[in-house]
C-alpha atoms as a PDB file:
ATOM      1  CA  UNK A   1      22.727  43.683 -31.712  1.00  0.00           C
ATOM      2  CA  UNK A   2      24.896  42.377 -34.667  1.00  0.00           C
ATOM      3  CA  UNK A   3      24.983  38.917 -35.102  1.00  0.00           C
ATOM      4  CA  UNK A   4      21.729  37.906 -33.442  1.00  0.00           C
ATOM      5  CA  UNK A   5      18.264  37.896 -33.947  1.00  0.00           C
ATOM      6  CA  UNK A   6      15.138  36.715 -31.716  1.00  0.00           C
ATOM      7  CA  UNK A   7      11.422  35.839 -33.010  1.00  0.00           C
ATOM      8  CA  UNK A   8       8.353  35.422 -30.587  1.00  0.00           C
ATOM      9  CA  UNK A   9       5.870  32.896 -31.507  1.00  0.00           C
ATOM     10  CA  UNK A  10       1.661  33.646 -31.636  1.00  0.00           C
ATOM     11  CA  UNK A  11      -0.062  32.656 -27.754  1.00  0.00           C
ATOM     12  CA  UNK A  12      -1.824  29.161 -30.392  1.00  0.00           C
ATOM     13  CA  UNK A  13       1.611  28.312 -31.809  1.00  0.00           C
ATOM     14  CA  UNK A  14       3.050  28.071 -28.542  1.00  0.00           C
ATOM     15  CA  UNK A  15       0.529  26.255 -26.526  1.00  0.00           C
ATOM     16  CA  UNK A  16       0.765  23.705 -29.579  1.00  0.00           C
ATOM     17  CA  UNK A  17       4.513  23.127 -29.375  1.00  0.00           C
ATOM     18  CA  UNK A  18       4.350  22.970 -25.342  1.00  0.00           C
ATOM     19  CA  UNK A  19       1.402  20.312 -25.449  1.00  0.00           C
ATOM     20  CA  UNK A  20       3.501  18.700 -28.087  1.00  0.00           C
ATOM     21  CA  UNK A  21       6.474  18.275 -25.342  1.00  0.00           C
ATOM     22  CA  UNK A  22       4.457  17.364 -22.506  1.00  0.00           C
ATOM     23  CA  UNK A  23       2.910  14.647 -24.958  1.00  0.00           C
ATOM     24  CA  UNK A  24       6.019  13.177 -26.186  1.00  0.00           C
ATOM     25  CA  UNK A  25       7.917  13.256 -22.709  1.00  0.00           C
ATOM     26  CA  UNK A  26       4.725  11.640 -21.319  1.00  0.00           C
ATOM     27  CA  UNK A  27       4.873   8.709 -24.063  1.00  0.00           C
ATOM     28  CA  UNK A  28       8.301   7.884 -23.609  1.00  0.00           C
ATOM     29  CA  UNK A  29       7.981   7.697 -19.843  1.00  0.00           C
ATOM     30  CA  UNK A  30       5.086   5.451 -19.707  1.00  0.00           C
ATOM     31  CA  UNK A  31       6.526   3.691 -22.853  1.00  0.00           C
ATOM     32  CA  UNK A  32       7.389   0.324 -20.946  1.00  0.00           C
ATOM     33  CA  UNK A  33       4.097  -0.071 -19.358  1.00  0.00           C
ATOM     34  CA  UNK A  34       1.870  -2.440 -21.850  1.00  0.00           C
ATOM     35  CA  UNK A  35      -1.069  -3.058 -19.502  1.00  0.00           C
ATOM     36  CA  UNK A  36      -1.134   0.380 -17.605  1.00  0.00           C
ATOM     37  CA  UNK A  37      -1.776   3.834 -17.733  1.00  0.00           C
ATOM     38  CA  UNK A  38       1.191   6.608 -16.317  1.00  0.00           C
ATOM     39  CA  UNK A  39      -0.698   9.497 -14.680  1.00  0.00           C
ATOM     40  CA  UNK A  40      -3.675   6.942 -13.055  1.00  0.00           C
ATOM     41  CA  UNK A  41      -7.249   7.336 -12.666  1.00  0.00           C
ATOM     42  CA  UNK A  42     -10.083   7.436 -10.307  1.00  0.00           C
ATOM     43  CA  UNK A  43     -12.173   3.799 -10.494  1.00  0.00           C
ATOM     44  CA  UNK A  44     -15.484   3.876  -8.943  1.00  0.00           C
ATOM     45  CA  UNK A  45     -16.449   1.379  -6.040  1.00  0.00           C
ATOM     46  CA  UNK A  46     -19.691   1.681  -5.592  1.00  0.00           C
ATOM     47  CA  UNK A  47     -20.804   5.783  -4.688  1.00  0.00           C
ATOM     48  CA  UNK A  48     -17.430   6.964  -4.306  1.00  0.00           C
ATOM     49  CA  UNK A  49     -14.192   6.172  -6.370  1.00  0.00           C
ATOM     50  CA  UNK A  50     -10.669   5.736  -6.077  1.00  0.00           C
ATOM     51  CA  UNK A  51      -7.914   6.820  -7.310  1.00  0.00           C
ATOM     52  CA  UNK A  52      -5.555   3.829  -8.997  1.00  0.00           C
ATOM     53  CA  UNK A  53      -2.135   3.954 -11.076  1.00  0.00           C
ATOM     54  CA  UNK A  54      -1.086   0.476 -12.709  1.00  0.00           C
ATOM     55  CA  UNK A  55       2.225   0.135 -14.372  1.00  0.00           C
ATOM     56  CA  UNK A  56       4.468  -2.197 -16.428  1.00  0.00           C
ATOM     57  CA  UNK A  57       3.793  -5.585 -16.922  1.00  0.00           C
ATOM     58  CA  UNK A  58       4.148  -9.470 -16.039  1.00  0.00           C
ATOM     59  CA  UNK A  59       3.325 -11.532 -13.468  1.00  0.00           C
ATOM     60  CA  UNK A  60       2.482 -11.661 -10.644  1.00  0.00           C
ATOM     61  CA  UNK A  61       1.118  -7.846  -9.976  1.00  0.00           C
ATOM     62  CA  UNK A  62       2.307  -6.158  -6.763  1.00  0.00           C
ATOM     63  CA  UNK A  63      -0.111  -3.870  -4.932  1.00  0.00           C
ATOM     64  CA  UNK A  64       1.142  -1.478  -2.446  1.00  0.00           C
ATOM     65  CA  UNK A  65      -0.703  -1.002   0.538  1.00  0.00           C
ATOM     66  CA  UNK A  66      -0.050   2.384   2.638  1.00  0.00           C
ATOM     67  CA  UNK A  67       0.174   2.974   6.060  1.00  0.00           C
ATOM     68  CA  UNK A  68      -2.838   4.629   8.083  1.00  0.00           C
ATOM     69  CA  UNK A  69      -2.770   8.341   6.969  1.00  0.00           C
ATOM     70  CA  UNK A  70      -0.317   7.870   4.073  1.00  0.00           C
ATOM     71  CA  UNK A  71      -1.212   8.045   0.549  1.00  0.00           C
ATOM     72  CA  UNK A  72       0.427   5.982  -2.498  1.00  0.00           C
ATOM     73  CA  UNK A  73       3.329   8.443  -2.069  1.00  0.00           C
ATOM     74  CA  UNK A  74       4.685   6.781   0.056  1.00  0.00           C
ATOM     75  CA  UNK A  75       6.028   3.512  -2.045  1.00  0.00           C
ATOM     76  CA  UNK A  76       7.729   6.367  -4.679  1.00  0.00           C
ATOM     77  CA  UNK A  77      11.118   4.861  -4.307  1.00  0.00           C
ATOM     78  CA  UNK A  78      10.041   1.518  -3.735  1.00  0.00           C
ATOM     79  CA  UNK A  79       7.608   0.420  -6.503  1.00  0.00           C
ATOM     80  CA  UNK A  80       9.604   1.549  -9.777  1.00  0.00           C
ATOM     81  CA  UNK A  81      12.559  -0.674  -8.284  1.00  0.00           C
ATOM     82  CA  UNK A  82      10.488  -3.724  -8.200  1.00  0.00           C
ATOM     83  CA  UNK A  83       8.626  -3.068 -10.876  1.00  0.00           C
ATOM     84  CA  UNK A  84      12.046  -2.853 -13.630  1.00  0.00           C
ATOM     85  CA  UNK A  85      14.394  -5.450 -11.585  1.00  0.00           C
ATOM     86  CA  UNK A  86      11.259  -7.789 -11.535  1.00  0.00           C
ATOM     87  CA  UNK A  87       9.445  -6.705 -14.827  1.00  0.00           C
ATOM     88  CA  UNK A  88       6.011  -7.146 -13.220  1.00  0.00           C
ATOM     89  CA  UNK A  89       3.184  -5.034 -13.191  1.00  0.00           C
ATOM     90  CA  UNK A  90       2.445  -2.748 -10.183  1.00  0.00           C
ATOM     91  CA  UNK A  91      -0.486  -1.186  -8.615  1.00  0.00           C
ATOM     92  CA  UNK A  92      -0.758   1.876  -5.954  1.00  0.00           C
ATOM     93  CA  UNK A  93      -3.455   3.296  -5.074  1.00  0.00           C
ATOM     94  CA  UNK A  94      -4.787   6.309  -2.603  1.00  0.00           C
ATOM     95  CA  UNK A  95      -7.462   4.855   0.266  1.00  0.00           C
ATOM     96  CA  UNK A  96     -10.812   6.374   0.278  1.00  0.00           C
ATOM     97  CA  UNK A  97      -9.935   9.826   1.606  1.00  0.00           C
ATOM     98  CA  UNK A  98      -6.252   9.797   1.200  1.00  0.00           C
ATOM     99  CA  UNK A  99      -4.205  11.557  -1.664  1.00  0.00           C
ATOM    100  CA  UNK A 100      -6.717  11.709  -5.174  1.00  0.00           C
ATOM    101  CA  UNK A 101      -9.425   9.590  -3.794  1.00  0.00           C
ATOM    102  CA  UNK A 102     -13.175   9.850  -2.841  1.00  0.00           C
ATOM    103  CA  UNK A 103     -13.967   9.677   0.916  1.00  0.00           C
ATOM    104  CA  UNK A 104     -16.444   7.017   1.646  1.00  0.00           C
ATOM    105  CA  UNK A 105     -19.488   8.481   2.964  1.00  0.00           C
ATOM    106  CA  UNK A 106     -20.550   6.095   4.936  1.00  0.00           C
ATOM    107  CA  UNK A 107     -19.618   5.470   8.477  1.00  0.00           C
ATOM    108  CA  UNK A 108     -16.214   3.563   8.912  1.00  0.00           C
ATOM    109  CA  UNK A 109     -15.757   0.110   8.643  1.00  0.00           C
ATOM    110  CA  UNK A 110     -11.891  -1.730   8.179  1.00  0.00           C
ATOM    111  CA  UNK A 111     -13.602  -4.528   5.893  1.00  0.00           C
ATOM    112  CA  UNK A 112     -15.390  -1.389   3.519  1.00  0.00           C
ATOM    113  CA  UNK A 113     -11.376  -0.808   2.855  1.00  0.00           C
ATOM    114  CA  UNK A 114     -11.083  -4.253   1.756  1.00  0.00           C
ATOM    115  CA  UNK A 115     -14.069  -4.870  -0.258  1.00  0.00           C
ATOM    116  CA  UNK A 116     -13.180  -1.420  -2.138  1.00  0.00           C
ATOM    117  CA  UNK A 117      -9.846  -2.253  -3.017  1.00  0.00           C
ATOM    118  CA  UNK A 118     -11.135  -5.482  -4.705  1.00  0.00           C
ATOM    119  CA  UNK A 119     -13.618  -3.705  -6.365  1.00  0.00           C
ATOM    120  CA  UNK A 120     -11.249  -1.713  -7.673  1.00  0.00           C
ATOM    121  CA  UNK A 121      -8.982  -4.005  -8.881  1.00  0.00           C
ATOM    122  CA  UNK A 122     -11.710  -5.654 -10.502  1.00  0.00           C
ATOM    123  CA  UNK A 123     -13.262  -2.783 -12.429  1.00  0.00           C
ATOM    124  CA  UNK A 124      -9.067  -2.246 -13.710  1.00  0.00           C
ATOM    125  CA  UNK A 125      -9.411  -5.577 -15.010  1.00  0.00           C
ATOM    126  CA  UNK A 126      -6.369  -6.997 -12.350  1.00  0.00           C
ATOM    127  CA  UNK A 127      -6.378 -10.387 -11.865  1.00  0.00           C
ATOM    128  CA  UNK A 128      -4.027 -12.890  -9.941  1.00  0.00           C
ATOM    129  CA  UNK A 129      -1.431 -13.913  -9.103  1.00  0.00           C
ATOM    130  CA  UNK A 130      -1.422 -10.902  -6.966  1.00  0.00           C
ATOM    131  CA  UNK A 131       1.215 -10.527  -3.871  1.00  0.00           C
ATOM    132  CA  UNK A 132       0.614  -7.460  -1.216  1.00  0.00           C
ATOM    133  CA  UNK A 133       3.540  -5.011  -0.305  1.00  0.00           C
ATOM    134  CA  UNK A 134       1.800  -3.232   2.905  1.00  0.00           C
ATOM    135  CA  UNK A 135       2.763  -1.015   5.706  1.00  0.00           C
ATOM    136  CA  UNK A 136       1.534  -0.273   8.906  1.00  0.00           C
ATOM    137  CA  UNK A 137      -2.153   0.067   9.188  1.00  0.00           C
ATOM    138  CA  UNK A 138      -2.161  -0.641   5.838  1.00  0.00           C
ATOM    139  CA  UNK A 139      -1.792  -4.721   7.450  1.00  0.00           C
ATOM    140  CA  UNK A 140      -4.664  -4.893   8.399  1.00  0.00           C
ATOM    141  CA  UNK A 141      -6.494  -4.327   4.841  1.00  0.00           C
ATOM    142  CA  UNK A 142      -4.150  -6.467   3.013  1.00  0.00           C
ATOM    143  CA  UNK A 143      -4.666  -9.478   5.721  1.00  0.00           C
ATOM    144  CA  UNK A 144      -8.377  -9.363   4.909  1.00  0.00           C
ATOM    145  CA  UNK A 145      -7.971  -9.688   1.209  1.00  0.00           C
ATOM    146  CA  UNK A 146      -5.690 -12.465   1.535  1.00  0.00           C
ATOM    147  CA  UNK A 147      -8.226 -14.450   3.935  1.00  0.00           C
ATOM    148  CA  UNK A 148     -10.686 -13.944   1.451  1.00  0.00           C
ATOM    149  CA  UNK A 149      -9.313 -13.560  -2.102  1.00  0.00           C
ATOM    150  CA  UNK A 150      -7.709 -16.903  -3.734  1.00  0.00           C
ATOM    151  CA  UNK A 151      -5.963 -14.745  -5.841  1.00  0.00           C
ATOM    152  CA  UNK A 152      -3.664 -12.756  -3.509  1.00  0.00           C
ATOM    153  CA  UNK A 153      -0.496 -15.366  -3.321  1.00  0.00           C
ATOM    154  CA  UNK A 154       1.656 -13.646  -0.836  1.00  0.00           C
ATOM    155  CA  UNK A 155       2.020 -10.778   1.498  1.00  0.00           C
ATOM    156  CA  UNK A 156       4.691  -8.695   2.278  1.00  0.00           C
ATOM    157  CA  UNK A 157       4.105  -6.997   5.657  1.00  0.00           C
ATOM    158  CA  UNK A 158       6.306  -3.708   6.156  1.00  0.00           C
ATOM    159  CA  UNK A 159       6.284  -3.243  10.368  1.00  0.00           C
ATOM    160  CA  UNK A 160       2.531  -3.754   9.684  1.00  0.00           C
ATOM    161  CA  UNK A 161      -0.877  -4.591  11.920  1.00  0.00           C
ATOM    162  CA  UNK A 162      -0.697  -7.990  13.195  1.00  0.00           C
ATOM    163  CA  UNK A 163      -4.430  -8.647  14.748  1.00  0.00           C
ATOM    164  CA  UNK A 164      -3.580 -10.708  17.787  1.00  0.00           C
ATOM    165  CA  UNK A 165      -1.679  -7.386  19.122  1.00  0.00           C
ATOM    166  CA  UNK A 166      -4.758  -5.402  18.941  1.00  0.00           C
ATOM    167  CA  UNK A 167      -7.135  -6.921  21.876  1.00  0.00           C
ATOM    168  CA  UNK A 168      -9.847  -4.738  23.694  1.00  0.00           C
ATOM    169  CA  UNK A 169      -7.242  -2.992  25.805  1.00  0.00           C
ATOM    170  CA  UNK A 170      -4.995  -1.998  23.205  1.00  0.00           C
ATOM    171  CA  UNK A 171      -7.425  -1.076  20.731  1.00  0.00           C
ATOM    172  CA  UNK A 172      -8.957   1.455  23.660  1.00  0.00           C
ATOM    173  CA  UNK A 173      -5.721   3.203  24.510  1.00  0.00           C
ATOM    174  CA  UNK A 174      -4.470   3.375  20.418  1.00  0.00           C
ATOM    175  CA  UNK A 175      -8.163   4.893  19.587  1.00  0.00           C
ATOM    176  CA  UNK A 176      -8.060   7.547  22.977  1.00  0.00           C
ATOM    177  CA  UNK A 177      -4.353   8.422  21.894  1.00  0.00           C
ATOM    178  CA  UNK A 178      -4.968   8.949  18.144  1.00  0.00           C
ATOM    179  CA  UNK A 179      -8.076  10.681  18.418  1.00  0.00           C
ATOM    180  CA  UNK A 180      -7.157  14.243  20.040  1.00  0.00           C
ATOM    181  CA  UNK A 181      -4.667  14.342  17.410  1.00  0.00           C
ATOM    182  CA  UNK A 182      -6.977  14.145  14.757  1.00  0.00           C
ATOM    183  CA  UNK A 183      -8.745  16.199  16.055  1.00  0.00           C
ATOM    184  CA  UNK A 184      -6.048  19.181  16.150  1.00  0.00           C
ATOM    185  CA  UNK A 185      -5.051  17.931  12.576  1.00  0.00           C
ATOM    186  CA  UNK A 186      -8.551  18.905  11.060  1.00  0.00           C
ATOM    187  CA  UNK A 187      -8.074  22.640  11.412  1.00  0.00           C
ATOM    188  CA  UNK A 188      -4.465  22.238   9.637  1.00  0.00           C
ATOM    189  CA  UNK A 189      -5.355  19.390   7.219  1.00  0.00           C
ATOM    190  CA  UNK A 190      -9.322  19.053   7.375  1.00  0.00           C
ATOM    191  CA  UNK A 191      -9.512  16.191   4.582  1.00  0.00           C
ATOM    192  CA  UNK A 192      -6.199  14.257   6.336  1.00  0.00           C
ATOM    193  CA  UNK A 193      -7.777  15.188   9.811  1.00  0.00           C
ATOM    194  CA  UNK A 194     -11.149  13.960   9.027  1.00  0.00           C
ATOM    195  CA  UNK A 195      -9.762  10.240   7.725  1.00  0.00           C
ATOM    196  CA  UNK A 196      -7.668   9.957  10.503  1.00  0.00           C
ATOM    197  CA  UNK A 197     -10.898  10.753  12.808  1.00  0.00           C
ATOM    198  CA  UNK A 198     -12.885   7.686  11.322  1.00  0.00           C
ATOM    199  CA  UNK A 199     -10.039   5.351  11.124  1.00  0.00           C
ATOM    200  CA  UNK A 200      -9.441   6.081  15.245  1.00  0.00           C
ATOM    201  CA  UNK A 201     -12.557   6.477  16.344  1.00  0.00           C
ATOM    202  CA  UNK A 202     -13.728   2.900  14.565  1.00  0.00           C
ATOM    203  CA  UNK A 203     -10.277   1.442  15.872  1.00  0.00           C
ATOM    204  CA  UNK A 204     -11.642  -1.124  18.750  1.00  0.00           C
ATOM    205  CA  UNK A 205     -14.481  -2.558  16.255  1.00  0.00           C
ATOM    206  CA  UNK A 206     -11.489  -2.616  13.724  1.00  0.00           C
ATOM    207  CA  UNK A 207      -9.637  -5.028  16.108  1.00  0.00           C
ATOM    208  CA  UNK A 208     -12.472  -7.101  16.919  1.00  0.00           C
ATOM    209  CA  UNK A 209     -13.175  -7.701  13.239  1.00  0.00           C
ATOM    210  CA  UNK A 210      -9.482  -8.369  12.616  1.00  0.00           C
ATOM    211  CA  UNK A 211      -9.234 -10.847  15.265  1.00  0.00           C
ATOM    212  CA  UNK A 212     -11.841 -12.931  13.498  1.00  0.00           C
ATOM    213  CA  UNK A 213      -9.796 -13.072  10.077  1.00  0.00           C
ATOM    214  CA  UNK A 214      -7.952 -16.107   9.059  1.00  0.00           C
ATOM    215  CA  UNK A 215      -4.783 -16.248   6.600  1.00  0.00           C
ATOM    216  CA  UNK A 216      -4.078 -18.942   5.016  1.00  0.00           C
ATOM    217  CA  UNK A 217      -1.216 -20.621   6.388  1.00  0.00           C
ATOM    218  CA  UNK A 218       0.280 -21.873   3.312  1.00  0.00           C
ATOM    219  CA  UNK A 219       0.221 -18.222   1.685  1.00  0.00           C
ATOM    220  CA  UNK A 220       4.170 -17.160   2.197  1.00  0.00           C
ATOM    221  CA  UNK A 221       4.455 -14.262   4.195  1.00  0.00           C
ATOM    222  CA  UNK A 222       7.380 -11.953   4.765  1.00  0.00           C
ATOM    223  CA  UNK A 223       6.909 -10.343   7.661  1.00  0.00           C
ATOM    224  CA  UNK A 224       9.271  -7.456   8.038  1.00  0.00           C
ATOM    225  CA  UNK A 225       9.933  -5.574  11.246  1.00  0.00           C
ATOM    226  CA  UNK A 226      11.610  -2.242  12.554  1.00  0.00           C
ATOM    227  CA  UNK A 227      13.786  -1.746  15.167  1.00  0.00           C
ATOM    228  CA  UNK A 228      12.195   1.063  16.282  1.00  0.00           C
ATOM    229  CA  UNK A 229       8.586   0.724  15.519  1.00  0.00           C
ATOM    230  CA  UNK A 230       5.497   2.874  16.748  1.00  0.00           C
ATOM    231  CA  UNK A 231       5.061   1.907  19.974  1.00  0.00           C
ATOM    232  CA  UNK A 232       7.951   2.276  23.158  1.00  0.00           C
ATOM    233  CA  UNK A 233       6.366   1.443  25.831  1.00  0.00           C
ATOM    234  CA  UNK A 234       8.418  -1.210  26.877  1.00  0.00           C
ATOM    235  CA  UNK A 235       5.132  -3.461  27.782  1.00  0.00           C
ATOM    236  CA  UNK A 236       3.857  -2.285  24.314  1.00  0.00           C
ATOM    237  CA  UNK A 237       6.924  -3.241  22.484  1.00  0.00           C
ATOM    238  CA  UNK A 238       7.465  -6.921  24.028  1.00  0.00           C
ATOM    239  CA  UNK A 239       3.719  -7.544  23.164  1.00  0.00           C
ATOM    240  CA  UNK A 240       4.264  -6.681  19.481  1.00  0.00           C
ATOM    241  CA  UNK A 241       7.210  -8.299  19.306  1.00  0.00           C
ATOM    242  CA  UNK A 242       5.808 -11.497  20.775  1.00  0.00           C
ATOM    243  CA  UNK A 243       2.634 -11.759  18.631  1.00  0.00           C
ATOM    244  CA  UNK A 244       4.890 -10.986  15.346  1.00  0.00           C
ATOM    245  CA  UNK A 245       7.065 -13.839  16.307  1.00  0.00           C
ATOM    246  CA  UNK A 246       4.081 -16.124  17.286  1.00  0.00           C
ATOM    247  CA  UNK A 247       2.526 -15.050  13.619  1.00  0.00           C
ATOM    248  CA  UNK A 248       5.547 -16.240  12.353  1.00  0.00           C
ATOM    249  CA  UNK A 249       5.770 -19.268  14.289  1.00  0.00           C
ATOM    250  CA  UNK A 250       2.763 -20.587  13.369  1.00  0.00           C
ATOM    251  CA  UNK A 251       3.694 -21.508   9.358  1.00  0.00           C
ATOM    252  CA  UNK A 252       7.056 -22.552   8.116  1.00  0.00           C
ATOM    253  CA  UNK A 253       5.826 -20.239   4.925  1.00  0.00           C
ATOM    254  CA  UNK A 254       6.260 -17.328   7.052  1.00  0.00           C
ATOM    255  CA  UNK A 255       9.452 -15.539   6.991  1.00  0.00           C
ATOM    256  CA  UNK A 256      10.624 -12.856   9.946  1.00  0.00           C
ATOM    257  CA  UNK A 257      13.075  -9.701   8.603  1.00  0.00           C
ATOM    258  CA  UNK A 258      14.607  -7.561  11.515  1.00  0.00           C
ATOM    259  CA  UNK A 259      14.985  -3.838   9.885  1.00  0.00           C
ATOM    260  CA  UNK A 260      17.737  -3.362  12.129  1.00  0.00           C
ATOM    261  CA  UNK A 261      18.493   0.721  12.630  1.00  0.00           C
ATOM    262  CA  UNK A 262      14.905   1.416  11.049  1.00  0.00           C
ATOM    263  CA  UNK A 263      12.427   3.499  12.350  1.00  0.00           C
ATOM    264  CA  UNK A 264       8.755   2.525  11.512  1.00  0.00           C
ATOM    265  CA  UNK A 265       8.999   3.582   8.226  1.00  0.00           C
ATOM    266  CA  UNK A 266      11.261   1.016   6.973  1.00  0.00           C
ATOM    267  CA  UNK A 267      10.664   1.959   3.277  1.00  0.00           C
ATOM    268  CA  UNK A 268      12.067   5.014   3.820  1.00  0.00           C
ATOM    269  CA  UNK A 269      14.847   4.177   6.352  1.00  0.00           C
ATOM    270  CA  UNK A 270      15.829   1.014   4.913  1.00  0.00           C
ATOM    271  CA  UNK A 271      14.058   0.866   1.660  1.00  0.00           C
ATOM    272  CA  UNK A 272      16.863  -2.651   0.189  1.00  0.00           C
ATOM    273  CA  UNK A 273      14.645  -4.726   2.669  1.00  0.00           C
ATOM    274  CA  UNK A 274      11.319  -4.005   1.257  1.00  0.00           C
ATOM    275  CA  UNK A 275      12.883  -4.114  -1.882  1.00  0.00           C
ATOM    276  CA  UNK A 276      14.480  -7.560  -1.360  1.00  0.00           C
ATOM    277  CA  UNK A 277      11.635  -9.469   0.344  1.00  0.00           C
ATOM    278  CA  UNK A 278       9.479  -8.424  -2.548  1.00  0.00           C
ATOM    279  CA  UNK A 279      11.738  -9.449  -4.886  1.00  0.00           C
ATOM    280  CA  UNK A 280      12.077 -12.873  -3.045  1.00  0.00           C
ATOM    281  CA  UNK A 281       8.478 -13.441  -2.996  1.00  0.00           C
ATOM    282  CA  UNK A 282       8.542 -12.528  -6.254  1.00  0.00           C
ATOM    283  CA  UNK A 283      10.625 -15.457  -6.993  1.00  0.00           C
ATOM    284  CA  UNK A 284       8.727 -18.105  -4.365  1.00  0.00           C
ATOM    285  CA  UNK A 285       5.632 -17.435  -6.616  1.00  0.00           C
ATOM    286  CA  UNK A 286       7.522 -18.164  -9.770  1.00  0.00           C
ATOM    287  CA  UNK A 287       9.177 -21.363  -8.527  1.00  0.00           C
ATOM    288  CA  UNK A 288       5.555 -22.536  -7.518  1.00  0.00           C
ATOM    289  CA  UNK A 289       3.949 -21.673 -10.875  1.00  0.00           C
ATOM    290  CA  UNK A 290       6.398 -23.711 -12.658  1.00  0.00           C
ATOM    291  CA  UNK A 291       6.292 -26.901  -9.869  1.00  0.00           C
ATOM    292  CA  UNK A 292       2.347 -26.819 -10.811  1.00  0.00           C
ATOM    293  CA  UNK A 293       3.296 -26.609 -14.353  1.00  0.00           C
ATOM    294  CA  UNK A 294       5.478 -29.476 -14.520  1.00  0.00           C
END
C-alpha cells in the first residue's frame, strides 16, 4: 500500500534487541537497590537451599516471615511500601518447600526453620539490626530467632503464633484438623500438600518446643491482631485472645493493634496496619540507636 512500508528483522537480530529490553527494564527496576539483587536467588543451608530476594538499602533490614503454607507472595503489597517510605533494606524469602525453595529432607522440626533462615541470612551476608514482619505460623519461627539471635531488634507479629495458646490439647485438635486436609491437598498440589503434611503432623512437638522459648522482654514487639482470626470456636477465640493480651501484658515494650474488620490475613484486608507498625518500629529502633550514640 502507498505510503507505507514494513521490514522483518533476522530470528539473531531480534532475540538481541528483546534481551536488550528485558535487560534495561530489569536495571532500571532494581536500580535503587545498592545491597540487593531484583529477581533473588536460591542460598544453600546446609543439603537443601532456599530461595531469598533482598532489596534496597539502610538500616535496620526487615525480613518477612509468611504464614504456614504461604510463600513470600504473600508480603507483595506490603514490603515495597516499607521498603521506599522507610528506605531500608528488605528480605523475603520462600520456607523450605514453599514457592522457589528446596524441601528439607529431613523429618520436620519448627527449630530446623529457624536455624535455616539464619543460615541463610548469613551466607547473604545480612547482618543486624534486623526487625521481623511475620504472620501466622510464620510466629512461631520468627519468636525463635529473636530468643536466640542478638541481632533481631524487634518483631512485628501479624495475627501470628503466640506459644502459650498452643498447649497439649490444642496442639492435638489443630494437628487432627489440619492433617486430612493435607492430605486431600496432595493430589491437587502434591509439593503444597506434602509441606503442609510435615508442618501438621509435627504440630504438638512444635508446641512443646515453642513453649520452652524465651523472648526477650525488652525487644519491642507489635503484636497485631484480627478481628476475625483462624479460630471461632468461641472457647478457642477467648483463649487466643487471652494469651495475646497476657503476651502483651507482660512488657511495657510490647504493643497490642486490634485489626478491626480484618480477617486473618490482615496484610491483605488491612494492609495500613502492617504497614504502620513496621514503620513505627522502624522508628523505635532508630530513636534507640541514636540514645546509645549520644
Amino acid at each position: 500500500m502507498a505510503g507505507k512500508w514494513k521490514y522483518r528483522l533476522s530470528p539473531g537480530v531480534s532475540l538481541r534487541i528483546i534481551t536488550t529490553l528485558v535487560l534495561s527494564i530489569t536495571m532500571f527496576w532494581c536500580s535503587d537497590a545498592v545491597a540487593a539483587d531484583c529477581v533473588g536467588r536460591k542460598v544453600n543451608v546446609g543439603g537443601y537451599a532456599l530461595w531469598m530476594q533482598s532489596r534496597g538499602n539502610g538500616t535496620p533490614t526487615v525480613v518477612f516471615e509468611s504464614g504456614g503454607g504461604e510463600d513470600s507472595s504473600e508480603w507483595s503489597n506490603i514490603e515495597p511500601v516499607i521498603r521506599e517510605r522507610a528506605e531500608v533494606r528488605t528480605v523475603v524469602y520462600d520456607r523450605a518447600g514453599l514457592g522457589k525453595s528446596d524441601p528439607n529432607p529431613q523429618p520436620y522440626r519448627i527449630e530446623d526453620e529457624a536455624a535455616a533462615l539464619r543460615r541463610a541470612l548469613n551466607q547473604r551476608d545480612i547482618h543486624g539490626p534486623i526487625i521481623l514482619v511475620a504472620h501466622s505460623y510464620g510466629g512461631f519461627i520468627s519468636e525463635i530467632l529473636a530468643s536466640e539471635d542478638t541481632q533481631v531488634k524487634g518483631l512485628v507479629l501479624v495475627d501470628a503464633n503466640i506459644p502459650s495458646f498452643f498447649n497439649d490439647k490444642e496442639a492435638a485438635i489443630i494437628s487432627t484438623r489440619y492433617t486430612p486436609l493435607a492430605e486431600d491437598l496432595i493430589k491437587e498440589k502434591p509439593d503444597l500438600g506434602r509441606n503442609l503434611l510435615r508442618q501438621d503432623q509435627a504440630y504438638p512437638a512444635t508446641a512443646r518446643h515453642m513453649r520452652d522459648v524465651h523472648i526477650p522482654l525488652n525487644l519491642p514487639i507489635f503484636d497485631i491482631t484480627a478481628e476475625h482470626t483462624w479460630v471461632d470456636a468461641p472457647d478457642e477465640l477467648a483463649a487466643m485472645r487471652r494469651a495475646h493480651s497476657e503476651f502483651v501484658a507482660a512488657s511495657p515494650t510490647r504493643v497490642a493493634i486490634f485489626a478491626e474488620g480484618s480477617g486473618h490475613y490482615v496484610s491483605r484486608d488491612r494492609p495500613n496496619i502492617v504497614i504502620d507498625a513496621a514503620l513505627r518500629l522502624i522508628s523505635v529502633i532508630h530513636e534507640q540507636k541514636s540514645a546509645v550514640e549520644r
